[in-house]
C-alpha atoms as a PDB file:
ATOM      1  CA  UNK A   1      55.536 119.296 122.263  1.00  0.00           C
ATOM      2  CA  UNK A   2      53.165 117.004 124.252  1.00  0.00           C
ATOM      3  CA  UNK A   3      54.882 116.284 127.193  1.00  0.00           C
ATOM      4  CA  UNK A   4      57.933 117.246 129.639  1.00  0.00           C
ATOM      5  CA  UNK A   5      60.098 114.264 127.661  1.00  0.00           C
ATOM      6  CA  UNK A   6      59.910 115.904 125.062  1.00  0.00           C
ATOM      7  CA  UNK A   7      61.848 118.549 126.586  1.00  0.00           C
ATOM      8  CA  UNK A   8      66.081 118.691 125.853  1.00  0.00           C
ATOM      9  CA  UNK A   9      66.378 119.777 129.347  1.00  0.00           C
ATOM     10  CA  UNK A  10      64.121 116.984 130.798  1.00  0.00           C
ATOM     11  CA  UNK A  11      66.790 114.645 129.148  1.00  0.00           C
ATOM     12  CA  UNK A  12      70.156 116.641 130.072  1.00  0.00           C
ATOM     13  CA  UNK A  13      68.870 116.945 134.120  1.00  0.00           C
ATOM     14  CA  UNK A  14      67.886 112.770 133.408  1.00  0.00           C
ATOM     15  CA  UNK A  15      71.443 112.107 132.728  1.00  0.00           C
ATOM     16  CA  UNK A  16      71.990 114.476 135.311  1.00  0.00           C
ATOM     17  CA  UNK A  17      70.021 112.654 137.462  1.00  0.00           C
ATOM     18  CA  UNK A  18      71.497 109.314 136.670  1.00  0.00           C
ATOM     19  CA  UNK A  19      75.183 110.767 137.272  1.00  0.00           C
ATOM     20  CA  UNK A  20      74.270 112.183 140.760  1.00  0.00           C
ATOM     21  CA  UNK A  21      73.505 108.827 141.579  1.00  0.00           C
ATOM     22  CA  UNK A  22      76.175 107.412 140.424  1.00  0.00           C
ATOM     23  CA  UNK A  23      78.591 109.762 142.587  1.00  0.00           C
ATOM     24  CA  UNK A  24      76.443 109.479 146.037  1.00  0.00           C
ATOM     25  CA  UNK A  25      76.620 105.890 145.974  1.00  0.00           C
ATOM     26  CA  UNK A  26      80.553 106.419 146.338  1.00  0.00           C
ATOM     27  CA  UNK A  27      79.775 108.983 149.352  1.00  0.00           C
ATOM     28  CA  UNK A  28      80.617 107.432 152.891  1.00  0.00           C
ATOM     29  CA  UNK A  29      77.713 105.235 154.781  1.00  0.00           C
ATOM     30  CA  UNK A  30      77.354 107.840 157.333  1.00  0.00           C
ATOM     31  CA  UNK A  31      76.490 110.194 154.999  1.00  0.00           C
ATOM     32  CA  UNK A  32      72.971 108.643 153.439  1.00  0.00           C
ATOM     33  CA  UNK A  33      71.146 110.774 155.632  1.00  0.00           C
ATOM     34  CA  UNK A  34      72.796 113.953 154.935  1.00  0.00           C
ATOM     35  CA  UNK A  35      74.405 114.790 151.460  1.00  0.00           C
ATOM     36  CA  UNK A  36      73.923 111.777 149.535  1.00  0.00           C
ATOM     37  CA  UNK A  37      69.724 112.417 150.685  1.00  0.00           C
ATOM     38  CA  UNK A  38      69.628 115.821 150.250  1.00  0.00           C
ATOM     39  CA  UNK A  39      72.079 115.964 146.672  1.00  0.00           C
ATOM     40  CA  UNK A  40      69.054 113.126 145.526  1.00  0.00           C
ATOM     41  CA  UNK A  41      66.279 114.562 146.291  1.00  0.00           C
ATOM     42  CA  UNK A  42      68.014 118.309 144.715  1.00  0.00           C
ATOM     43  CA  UNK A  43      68.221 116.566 141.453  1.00  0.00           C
ATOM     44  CA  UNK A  44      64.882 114.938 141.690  1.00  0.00           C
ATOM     45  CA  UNK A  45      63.303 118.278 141.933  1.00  0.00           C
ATOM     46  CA  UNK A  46      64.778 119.473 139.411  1.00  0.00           C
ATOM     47  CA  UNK A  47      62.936 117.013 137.126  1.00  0.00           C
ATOM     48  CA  UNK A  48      59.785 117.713 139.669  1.00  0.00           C
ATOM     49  CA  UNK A  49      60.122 121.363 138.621  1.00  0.00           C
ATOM     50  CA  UNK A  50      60.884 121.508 134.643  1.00  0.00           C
ATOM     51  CA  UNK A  51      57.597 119.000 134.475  1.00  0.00           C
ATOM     52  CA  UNK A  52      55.113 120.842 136.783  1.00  0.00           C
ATOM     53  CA  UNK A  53      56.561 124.129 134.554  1.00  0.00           C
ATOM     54  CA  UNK A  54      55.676 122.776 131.685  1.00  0.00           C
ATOM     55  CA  UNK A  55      51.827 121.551 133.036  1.00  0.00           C
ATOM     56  CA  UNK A  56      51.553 125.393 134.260  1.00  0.00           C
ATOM     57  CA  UNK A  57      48.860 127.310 132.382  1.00  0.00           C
ATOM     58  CA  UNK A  58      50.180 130.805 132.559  1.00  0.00           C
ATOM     59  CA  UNK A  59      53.885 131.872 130.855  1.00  0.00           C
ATOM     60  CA  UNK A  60      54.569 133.729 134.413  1.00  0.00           C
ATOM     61  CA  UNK A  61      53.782 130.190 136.447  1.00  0.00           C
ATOM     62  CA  UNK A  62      55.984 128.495 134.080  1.00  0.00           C
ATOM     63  CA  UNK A  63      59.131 130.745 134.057  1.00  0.00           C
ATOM     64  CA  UNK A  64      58.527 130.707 137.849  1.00  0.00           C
ATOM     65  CA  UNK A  65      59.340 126.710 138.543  1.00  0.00           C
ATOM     66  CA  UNK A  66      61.540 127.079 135.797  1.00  0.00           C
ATOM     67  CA  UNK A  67      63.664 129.304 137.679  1.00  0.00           C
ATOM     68  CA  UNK A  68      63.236 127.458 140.709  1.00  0.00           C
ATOM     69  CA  UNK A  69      64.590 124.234 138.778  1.00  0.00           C
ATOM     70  CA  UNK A  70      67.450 125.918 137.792  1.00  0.00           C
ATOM     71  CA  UNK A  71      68.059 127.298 141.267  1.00  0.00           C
ATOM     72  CA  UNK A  72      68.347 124.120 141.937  1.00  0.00           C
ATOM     73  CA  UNK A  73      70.974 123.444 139.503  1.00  0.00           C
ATOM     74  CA  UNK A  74      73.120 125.795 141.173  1.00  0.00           C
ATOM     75  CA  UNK A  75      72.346 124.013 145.065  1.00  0.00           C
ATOM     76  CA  UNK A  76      72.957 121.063 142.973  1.00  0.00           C
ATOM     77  CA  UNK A  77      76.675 122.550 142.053  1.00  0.00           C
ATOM     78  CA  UNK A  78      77.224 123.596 145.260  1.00  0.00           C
ATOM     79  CA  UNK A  79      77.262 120.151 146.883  1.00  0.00           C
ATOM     80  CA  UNK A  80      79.595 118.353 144.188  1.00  0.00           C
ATOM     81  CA  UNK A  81      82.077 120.624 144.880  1.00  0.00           C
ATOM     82  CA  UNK A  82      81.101 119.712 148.918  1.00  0.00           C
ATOM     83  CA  UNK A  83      82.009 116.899 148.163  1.00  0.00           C
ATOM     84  CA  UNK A  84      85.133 117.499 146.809  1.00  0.00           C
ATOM     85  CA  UNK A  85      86.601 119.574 149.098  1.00  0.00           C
ATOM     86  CA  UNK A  86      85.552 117.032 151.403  1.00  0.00           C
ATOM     87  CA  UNK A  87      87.496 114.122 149.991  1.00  0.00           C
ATOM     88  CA  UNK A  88      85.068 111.566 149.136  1.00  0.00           C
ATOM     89  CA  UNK A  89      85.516 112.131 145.492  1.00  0.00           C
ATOM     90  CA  UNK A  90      88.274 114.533 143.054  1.00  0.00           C
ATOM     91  CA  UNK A  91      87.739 116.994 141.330  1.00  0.00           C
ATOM     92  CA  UNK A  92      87.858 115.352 138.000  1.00  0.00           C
ATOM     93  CA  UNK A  93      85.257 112.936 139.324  1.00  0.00           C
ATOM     94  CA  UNK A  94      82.254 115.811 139.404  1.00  0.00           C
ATOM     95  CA  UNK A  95      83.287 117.093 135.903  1.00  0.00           C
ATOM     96  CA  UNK A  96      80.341 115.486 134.015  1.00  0.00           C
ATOM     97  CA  UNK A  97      78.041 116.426 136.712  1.00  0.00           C
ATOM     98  CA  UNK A  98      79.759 120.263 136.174  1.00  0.00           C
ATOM     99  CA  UNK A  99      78.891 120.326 132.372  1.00  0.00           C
ATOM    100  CA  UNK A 100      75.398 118.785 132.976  1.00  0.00           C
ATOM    101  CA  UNK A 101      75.006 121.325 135.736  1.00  0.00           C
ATOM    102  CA  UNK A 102      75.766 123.975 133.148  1.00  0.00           C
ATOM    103  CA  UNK A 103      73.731 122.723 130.387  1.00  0.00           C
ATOM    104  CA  UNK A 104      70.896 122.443 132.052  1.00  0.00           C
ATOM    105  CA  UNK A 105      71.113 126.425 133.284  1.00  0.00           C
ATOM    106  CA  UNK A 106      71.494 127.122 130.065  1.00  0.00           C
ATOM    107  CA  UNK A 107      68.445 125.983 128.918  1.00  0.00           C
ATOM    108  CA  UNK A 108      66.481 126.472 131.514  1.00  0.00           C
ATOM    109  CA  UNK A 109      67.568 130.175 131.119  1.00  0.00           C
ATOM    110  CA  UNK A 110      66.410 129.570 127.736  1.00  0.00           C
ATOM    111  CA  UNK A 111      62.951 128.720 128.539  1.00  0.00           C
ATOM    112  CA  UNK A 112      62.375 131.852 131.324  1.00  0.00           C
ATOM    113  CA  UNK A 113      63.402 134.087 128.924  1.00  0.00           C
ATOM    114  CA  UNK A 114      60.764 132.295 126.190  1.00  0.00           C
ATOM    115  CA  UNK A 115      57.918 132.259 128.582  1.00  0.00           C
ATOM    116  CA  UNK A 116      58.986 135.635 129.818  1.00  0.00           C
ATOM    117  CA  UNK A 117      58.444 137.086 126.366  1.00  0.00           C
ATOM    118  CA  UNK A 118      55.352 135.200 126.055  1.00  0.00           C
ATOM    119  CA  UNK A 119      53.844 136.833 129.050  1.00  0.00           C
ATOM    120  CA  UNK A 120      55.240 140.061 127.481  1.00  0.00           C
ATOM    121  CA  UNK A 121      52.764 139.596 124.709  1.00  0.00           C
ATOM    122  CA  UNK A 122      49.678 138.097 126.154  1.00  0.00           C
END
């Protein structure tokens, strides 16, 4: 691989990205400044994360913003289900989100434990 695209992950937290757009756009007017900002710029570092991981020189660097990307997944979960239980969208409405959420955590697990193992045997 050459670059972060060429990551699965980098795709799955894309459409990710594109679908936590899609639901904060339907989030009320007054709320641009507090969850549709902060669920954003969550997803957006997720991305920021999984590429400056992959630019990291050293397997423990990279497992470390891996982790914190998919840390991030899980804030990221948190506040579609904020939503939710706040009424501006149902339940069934964050299910996409909730299986890109999950696929992404999968493989950034994935990835810490391959870097981990890496560092293991360096």
């Amino acid at each position: 691989m050459k670059k972060f695209t060429d990551l699965e992950v980098w795709n799955v937290c894309i459409a990710l990205l594109k679908e936590t757009y899609a639901l904060t756009k339907r989030l009320p007017k007054e709320e641009l400044f507090g969850l549709t900002a902060q669920m954003r710029r969550c997803t957006v570092s997720i991305l920021g994360n999984i590429a400056e991981g992959f630019g990291r020189y050293t397997f423990p660097d990279k497992a470390n913003r891996y982790t914190i990307a998919r840390g991030e997944c899980n804030e990221l979960e948190a506040y579609f289900y904020a939503i939710v239980a706040l009424d501006f969208v149902k339940e069934q409405d964050i299910q996409p989100a909730l299986a890109l959420v999950s696929r992404g955590e999968k493989m950034l697990s994935g990835l810490i434990s391959a870097c981990r193992k890496q560092a293991g045997n360096m």
